[in-house]
C-alpha atoms as a PDB file:
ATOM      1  CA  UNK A   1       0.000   0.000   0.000  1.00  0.00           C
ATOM      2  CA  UNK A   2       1.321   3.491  -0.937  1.00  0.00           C
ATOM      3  CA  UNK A   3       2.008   5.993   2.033  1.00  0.00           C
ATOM      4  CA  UNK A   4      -0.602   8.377   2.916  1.00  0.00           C
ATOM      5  CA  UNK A   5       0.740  12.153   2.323  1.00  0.00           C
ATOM      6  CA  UNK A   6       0.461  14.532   5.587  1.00  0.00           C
ATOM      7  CA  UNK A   7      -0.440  17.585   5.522  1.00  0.00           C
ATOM      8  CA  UNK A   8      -3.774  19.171   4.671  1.00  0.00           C
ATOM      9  CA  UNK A   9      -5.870  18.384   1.662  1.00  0.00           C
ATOM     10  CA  UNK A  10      -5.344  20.824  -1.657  1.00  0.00           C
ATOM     11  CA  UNK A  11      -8.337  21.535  -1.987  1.00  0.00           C
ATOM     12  CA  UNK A  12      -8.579  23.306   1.420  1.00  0.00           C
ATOM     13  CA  UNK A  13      -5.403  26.221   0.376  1.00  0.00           C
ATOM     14  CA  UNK A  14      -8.173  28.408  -1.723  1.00  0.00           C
ATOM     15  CA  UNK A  15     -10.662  28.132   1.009  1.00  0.00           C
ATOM     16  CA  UNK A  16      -8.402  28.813   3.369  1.00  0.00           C
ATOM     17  CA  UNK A  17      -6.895  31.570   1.429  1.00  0.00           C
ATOM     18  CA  UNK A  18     -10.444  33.617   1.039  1.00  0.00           C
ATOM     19  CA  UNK A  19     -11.149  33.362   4.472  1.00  0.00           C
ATOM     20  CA  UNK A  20      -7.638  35.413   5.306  1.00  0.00           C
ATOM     21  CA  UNK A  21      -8.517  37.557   2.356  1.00  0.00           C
ATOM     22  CA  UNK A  22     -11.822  38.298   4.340  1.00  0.00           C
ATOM     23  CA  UNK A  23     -10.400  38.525   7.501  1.00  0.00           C
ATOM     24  CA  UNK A  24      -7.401  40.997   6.762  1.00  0.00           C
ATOM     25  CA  UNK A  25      -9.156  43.197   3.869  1.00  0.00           C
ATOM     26  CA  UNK A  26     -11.056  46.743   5.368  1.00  0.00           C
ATOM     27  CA  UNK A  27     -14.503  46.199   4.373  1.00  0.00           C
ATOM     28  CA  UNK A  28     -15.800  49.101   2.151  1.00  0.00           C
ATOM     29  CA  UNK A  29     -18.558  51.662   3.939  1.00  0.00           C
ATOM     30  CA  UNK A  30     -21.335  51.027   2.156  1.00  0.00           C
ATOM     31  CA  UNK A  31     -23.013  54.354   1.144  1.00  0.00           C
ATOM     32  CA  UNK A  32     -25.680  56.616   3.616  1.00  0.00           C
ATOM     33  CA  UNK A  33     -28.716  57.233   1.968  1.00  0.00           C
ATOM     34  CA  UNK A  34     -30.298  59.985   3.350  1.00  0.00           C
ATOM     35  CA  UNK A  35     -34.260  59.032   4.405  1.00  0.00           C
ATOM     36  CA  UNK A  36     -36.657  60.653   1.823  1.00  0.00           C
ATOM     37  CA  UNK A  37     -37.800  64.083   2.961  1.00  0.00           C
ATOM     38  CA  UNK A  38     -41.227  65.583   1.484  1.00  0.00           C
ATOM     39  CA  UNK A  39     -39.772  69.131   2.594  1.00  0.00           C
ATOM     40  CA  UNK A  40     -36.716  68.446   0.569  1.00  0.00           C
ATOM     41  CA  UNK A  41     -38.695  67.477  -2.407  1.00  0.00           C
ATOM     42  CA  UNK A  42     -38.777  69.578  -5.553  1.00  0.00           C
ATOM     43  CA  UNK A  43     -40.964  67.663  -7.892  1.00  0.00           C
ATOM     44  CA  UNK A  44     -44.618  69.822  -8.248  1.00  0.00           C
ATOM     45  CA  UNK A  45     -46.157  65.757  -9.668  1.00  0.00           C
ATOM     46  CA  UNK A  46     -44.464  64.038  -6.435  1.00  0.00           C
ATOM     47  CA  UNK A  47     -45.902  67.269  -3.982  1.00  0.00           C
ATOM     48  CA  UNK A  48     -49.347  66.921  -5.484  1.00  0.00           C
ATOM     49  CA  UNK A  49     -49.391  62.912  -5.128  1.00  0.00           C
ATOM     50  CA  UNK A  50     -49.193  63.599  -1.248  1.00  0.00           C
ATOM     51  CA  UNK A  51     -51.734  66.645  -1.514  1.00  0.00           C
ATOM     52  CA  UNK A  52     -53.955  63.868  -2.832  1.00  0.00           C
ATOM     53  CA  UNK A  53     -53.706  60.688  -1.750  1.00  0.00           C
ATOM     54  CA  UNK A  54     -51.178  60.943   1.403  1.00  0.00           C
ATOM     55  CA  UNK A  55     -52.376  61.029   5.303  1.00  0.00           C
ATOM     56  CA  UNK A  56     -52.980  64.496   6.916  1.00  0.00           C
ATOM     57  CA  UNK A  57     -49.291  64.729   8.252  1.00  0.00           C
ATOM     58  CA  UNK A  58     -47.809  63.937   4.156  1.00  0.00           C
ATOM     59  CA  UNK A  59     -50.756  66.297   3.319  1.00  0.00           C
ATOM     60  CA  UNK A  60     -49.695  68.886   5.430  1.00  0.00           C
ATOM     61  CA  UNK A  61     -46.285  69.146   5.144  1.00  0.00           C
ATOM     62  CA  UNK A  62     -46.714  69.198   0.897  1.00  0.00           C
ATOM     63  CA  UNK A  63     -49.027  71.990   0.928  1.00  0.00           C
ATOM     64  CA  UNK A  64     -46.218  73.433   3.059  1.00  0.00           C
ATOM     65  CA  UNK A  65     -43.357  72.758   0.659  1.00  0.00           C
ATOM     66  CA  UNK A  66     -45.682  74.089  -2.403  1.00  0.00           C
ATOM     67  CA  UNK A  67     -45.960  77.219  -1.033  1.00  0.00           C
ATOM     68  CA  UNK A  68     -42.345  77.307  -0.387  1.00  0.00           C
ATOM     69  CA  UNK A  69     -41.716  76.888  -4.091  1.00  0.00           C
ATOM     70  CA  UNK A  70     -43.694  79.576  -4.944  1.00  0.00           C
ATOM     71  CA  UNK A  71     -41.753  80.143  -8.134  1.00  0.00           C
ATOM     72  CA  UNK A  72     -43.237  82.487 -10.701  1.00  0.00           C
ATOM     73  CA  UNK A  73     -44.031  79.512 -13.043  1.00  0.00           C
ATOM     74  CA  UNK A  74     -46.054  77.533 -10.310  1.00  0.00           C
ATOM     75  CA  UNK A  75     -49.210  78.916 -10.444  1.00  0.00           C
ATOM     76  CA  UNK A  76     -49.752  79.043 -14.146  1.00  0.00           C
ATOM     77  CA  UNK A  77     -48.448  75.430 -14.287  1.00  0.00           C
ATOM     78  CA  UNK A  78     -51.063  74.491 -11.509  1.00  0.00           C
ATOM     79  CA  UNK A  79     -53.632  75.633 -13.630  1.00  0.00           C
ATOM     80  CA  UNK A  80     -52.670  74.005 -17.013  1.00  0.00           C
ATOM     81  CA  UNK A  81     -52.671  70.809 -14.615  1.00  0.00           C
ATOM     82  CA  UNK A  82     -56.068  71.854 -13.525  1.00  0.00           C
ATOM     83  CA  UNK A  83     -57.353  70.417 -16.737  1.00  0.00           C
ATOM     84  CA  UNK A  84     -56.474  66.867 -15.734  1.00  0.00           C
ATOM     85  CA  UNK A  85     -59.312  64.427 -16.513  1.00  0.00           C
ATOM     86  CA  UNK A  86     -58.466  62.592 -12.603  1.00  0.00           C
ATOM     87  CA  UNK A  87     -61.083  64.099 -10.314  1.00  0.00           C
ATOM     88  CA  UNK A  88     -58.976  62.975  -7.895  1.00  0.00           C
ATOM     89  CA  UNK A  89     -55.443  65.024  -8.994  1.00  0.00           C
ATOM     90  CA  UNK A  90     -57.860  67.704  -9.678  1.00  0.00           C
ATOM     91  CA  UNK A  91     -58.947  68.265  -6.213  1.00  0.00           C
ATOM     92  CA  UNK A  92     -55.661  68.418  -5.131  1.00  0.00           C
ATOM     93  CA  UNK A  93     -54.474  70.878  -7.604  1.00  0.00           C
ATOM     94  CA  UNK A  94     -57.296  72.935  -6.033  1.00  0.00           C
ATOM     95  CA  UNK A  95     -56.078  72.473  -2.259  1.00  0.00           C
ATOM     96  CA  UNK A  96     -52.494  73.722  -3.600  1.00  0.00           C
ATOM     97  CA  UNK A  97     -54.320  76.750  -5.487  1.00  0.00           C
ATOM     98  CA  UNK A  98     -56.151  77.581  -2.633  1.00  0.00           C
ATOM     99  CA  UNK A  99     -52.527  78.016  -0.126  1.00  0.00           C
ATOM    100  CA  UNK A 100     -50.957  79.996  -2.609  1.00  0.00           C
ATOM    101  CA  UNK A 101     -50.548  84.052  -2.267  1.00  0.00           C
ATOM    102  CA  UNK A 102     -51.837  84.856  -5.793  1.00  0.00           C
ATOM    103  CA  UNK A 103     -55.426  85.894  -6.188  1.00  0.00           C
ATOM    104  CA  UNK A 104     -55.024  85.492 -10.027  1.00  0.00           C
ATOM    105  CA  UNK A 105     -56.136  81.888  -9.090  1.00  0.00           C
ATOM    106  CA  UNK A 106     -59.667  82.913  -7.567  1.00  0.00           C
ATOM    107  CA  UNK A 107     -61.445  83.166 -11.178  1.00  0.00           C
ATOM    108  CA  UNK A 108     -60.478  79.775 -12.098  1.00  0.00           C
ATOM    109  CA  UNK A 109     -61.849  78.628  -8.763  1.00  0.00           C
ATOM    110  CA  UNK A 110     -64.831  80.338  -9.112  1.00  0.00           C
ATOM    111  CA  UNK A 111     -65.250  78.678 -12.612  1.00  0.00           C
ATOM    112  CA  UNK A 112     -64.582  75.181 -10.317  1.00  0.00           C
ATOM    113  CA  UNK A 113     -68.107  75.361  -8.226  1.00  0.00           C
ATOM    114  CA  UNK A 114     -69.915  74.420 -11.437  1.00  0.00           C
ATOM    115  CA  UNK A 115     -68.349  71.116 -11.595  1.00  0.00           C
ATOM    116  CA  UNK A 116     -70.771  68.141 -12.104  1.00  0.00           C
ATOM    117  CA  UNK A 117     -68.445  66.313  -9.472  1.00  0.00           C
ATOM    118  CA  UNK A 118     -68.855  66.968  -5.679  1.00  0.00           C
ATOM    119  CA  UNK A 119     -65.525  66.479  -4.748  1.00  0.00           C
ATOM    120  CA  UNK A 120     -63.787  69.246  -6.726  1.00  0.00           C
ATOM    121  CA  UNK A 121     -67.212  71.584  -6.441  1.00  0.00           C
ATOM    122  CA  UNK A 122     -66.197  70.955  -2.053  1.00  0.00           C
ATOM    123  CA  UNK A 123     -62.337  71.829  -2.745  1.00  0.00           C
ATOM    124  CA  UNK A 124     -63.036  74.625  -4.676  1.00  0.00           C
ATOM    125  CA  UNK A 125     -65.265  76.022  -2.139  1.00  0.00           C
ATOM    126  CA  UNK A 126     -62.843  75.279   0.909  1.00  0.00           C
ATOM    127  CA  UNK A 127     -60.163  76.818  -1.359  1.00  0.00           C
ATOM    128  CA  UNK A 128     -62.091  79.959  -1.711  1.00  0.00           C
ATOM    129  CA  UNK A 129     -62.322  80.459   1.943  1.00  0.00           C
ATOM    130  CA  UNK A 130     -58.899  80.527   2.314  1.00  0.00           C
ATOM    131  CA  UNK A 131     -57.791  83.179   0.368  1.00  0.00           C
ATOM    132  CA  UNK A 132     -59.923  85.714   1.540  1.00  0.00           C
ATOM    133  CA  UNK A 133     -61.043  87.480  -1.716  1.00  0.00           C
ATOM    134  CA  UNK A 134     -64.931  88.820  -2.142  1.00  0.00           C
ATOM    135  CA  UNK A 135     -65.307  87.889  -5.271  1.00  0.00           C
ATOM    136  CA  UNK A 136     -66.086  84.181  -3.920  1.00  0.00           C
ATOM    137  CA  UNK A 137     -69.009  85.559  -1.423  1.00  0.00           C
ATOM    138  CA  UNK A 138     -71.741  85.795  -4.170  1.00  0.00           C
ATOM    139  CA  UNK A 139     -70.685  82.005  -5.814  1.00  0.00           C
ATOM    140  CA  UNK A 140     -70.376  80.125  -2.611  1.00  0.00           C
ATOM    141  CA  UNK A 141     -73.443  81.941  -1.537  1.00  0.00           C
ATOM    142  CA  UNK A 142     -75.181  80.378  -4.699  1.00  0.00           C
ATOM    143  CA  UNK A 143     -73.432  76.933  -3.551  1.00  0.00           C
ATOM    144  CA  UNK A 144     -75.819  76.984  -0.233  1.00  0.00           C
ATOM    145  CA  UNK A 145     -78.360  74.824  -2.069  1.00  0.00           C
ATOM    146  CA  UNK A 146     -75.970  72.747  -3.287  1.00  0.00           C
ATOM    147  CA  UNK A 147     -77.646  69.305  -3.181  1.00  0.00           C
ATOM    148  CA  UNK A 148     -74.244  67.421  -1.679  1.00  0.00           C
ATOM    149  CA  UNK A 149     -73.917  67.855   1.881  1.00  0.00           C
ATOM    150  CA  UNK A 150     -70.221  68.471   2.095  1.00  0.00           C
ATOM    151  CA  UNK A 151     -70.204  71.131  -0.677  1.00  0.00           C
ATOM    152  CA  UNK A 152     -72.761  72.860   1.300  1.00  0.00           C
ATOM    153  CA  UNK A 153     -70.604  72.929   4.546  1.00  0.00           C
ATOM    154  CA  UNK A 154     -67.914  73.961   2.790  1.00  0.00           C
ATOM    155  CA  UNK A 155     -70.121  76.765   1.283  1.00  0.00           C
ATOM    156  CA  UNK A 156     -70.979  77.919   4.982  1.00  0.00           C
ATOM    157  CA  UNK A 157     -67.487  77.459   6.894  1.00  0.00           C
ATOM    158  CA  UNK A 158     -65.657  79.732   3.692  1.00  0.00           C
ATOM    159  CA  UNK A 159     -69.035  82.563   3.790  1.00  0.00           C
ATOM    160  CA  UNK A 160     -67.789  82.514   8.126  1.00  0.00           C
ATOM    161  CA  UNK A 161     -64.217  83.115   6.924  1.00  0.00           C
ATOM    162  CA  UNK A 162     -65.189  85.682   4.255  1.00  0.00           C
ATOM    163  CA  UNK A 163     -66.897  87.855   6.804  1.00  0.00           C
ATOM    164  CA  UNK A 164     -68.869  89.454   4.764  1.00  0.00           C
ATOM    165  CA  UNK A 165     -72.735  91.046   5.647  1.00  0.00           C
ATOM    166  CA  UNK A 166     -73.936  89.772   1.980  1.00  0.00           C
ATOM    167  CA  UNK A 167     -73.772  86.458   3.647  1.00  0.00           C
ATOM    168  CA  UNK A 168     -76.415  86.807   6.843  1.00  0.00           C
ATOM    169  CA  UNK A 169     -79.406  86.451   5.588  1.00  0.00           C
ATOM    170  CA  UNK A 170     -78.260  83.322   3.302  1.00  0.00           C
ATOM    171  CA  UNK A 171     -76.670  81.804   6.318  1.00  0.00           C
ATOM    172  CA  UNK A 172     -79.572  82.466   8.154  1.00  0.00           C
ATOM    173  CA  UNK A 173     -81.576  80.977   6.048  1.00  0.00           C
ATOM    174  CA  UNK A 174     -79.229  78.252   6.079  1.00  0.00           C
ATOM    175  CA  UNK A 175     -79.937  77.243   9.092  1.00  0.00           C
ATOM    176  CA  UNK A 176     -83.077  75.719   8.559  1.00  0.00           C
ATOM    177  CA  UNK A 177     -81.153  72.872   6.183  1.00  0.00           C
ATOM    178  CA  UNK A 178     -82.767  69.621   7.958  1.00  0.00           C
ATOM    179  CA  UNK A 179     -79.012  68.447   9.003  1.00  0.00           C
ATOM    180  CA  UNK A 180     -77.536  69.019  12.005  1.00  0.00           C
ATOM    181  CA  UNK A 181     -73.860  69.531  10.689  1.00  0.00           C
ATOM    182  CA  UNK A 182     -75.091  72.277   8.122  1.00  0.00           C
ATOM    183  CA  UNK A 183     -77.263  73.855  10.566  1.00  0.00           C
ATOM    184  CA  UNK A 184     -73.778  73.931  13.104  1.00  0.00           C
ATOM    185  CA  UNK A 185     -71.895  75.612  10.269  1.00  0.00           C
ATOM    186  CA  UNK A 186     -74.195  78.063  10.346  1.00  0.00           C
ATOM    187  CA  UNK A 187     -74.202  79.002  13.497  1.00  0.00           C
ATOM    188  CA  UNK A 188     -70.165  79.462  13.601  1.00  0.00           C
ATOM    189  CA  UNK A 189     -70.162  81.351  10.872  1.00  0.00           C
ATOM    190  CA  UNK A 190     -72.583  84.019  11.530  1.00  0.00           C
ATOM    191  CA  UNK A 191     -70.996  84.002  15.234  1.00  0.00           C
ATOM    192  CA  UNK A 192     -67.614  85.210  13.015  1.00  0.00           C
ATOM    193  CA  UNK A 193     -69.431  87.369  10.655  1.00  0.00           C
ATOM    194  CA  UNK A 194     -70.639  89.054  13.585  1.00  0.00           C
ATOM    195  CA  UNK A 195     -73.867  90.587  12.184  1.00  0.00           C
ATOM    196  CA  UNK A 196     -76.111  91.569  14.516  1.00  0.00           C
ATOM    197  CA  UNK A 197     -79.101  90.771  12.399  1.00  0.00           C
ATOM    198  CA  UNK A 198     -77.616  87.129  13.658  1.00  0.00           C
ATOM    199  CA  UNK A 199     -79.049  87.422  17.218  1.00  0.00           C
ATOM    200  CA  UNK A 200     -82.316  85.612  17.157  1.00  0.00           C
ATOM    201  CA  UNK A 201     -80.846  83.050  14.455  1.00  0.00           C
ATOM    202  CA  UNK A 202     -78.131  82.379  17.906  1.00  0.00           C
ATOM    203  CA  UNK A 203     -80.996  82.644  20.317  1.00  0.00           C
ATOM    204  CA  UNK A 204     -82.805  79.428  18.805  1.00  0.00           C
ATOM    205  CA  UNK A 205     -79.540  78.063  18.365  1.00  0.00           C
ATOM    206  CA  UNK A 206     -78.673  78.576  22.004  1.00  0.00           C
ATOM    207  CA  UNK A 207     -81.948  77.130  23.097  1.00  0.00           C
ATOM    208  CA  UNK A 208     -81.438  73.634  20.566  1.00  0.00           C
ATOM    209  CA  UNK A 209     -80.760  70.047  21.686  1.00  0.00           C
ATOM    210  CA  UNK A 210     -77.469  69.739  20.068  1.00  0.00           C
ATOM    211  CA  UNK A 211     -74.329  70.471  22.483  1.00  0.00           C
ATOM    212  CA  UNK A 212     -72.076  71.640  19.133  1.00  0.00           C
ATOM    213  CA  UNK A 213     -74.810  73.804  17.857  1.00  0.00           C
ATOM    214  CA  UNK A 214     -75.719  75.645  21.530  1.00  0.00           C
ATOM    215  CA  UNK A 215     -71.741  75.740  22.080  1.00  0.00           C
ATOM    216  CA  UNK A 216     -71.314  77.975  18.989  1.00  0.00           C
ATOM    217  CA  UNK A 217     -74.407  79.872  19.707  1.00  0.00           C
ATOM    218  CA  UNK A 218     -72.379  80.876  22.741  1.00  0.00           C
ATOM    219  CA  UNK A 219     -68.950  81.553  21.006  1.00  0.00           C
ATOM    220  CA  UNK A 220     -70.661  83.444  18.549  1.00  0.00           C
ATOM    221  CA  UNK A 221     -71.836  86.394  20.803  1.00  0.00           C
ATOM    222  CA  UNK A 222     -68.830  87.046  22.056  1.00  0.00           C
ATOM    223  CA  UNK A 223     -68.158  88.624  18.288  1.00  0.00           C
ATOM    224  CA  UNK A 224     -72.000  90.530  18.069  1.00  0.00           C
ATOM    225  CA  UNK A 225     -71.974  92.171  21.515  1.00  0.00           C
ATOM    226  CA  UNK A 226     -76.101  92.720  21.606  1.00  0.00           C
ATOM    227  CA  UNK A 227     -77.636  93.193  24.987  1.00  0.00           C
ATOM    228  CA  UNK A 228     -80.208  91.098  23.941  1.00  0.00           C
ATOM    229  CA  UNK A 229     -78.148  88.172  24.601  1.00  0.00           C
ATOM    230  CA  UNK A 230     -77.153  88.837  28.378  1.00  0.00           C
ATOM    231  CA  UNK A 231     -80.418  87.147  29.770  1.00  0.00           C
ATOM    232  CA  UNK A 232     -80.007  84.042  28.032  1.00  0.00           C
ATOM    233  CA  UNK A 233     -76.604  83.469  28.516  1.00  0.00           C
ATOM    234  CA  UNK A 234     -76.580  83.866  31.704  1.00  0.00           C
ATOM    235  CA  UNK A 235     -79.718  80.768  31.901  1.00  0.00           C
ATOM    236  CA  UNK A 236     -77.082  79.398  29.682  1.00  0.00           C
ATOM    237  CA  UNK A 237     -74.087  79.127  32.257  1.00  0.00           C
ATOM    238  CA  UNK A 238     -76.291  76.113  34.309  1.00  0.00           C
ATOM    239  CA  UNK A 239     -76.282  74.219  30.929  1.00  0.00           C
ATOM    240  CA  UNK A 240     -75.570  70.372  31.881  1.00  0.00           C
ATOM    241  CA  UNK A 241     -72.914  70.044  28.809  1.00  0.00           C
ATOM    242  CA  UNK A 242     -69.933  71.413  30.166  1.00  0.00           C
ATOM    243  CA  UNK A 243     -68.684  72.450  27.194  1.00  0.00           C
ATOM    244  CA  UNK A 244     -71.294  74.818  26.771  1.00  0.00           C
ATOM    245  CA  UNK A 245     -70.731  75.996  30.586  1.00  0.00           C
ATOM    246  CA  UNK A 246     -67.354  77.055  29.271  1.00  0.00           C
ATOM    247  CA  UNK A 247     -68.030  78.536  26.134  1.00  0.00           C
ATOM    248  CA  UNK A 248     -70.922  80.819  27.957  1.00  0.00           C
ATOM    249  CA  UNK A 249     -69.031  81.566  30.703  1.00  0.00           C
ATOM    250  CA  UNK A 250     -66.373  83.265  28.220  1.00  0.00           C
ATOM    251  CA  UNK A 251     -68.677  84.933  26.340  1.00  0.00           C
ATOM    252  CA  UNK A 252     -69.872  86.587  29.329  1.00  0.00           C
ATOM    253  CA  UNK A 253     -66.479  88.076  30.114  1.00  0.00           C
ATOM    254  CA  UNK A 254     -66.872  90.733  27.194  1.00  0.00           C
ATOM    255  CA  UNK A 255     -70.394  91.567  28.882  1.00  0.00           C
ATOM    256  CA  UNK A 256     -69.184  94.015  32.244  1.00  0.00           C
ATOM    257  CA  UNK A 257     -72.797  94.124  32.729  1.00  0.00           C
ATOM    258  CA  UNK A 258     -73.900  90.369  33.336  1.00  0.00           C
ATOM    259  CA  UNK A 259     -73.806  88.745  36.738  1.00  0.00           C
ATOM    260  CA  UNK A 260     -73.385  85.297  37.178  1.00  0.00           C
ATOM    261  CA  UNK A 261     -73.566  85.457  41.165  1.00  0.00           C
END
């Protein structure tokens, strides 16, 4: 019999070799990426994709950036995109229109609240409220009898940011819409308007079996002021909804003549 070599095996030099290799080579850094940042982001199609389909935070903090960019070409480019056939998109070109400090947008807004789709009729109108231009108050007035629900809140919460008197008796009428959330709208935003051709509209509302309605009813004379309020407000303050108990009892601070004792 032949003599067994010693030694190890030759197939075990490469293996062993690559494992020293391994052992004594730095290892490359692999490359940072930096985590994606919406308020580093540049793109107007990326922006608007979180305007429109991200949560309220992404939402947020893209209207945020899109008013940063503010470039001169932004606005005209919004409303080219305005014409996209995504209802969707649309709407959120309309949220980004309606943060941006150029009222050259508030025609084609305007032009918006004859939509046949809901949606974009109820962004338009928001929109509208937040730039604070008169031209909306007769065209979201006209949006009242809207027959969506949300449009029509919209409608009321933008006339209460307006402030503007051509909006009281509307609103007032308003509040006679059979549901509760329009009715509530109301109610805040004739307490901002601050009309005092609003009191007995507040009275009934004061007096009504909804806490969120009588709570507004409440904040809203602390903008009118009327005398005529004093008595019930002060029946008011032994409301069982203490939320209302609060809301009175401020009020009644810009009244030196009421007494609570």
């Amino acid at each position: 019999m032949g003599q067994e070599s010693s030694g190890a095996p030759c197939w075990r030099l490469p293996i062993l070799l690559l494992l020293l290799c391994a052992i004594l080579l730095p290892v490359r850094a692999q490359p940072e990426f930096a985590p994606y940042s919406i308020e580093q982001e540049t793109d107007i199609s990326t922006l608007l994709s979180f305007v429109g389909e991200g949560d309220e935070g992404q939402r947020t903090r893209a209207l945020t950036r899109l008013q940063e960019l503010q470039t001169p070409d932004l606005v005209p480019t919004l409303l080219i995109m305005l014409r996209d056939p995504q209802a969707e998109r649309r709407a959120a070109i309309i949220r980004v229109l309606g943060v941006m400090d150029d009222r050259t947008v508030v025609p084609p807004l305007i032009a918006v609240l004859e939509e046949e789709d809901a949606a974009i009729r109820q962004a338009a109108a928001e929109a509208l409220g937040s730039l604070y231009d008169l031209r909306a108050v007769d065209p979201l007035i006209t949006l009242l009898a809207d027959k969506d629900l949300a449009v029509r809140k919209a409608a009321v919460t933008s006339l209460g940011n307006l402030r503007d008197s051509r909006a009281v008796e509307p609103l007032m009428a308003a509040c006679f819409d059979p549901l509760a959330g329009v009715y509530a709208e109301c109610v805040g935003s004739l307490g901002y308007i601050g009309d005092p051709r609003a009191v007995e509209a507040l009275l009934d509302a004061l007096a009504n079996g909804n806490t969120d309605i009588r709570t507004r009813a409440a904040n809203g004379f602390a903008s009118i002021l009327d005398e005529r309020a004093v008595a019930p407000l002060i029946a008011a303050a032994g409301d069982p909804e203490a939320r209302v108990r609060s809301a009175v009892l401020n009020t009644l601070a810009y009244y030196p003549e009421a007494d609570t004792r």
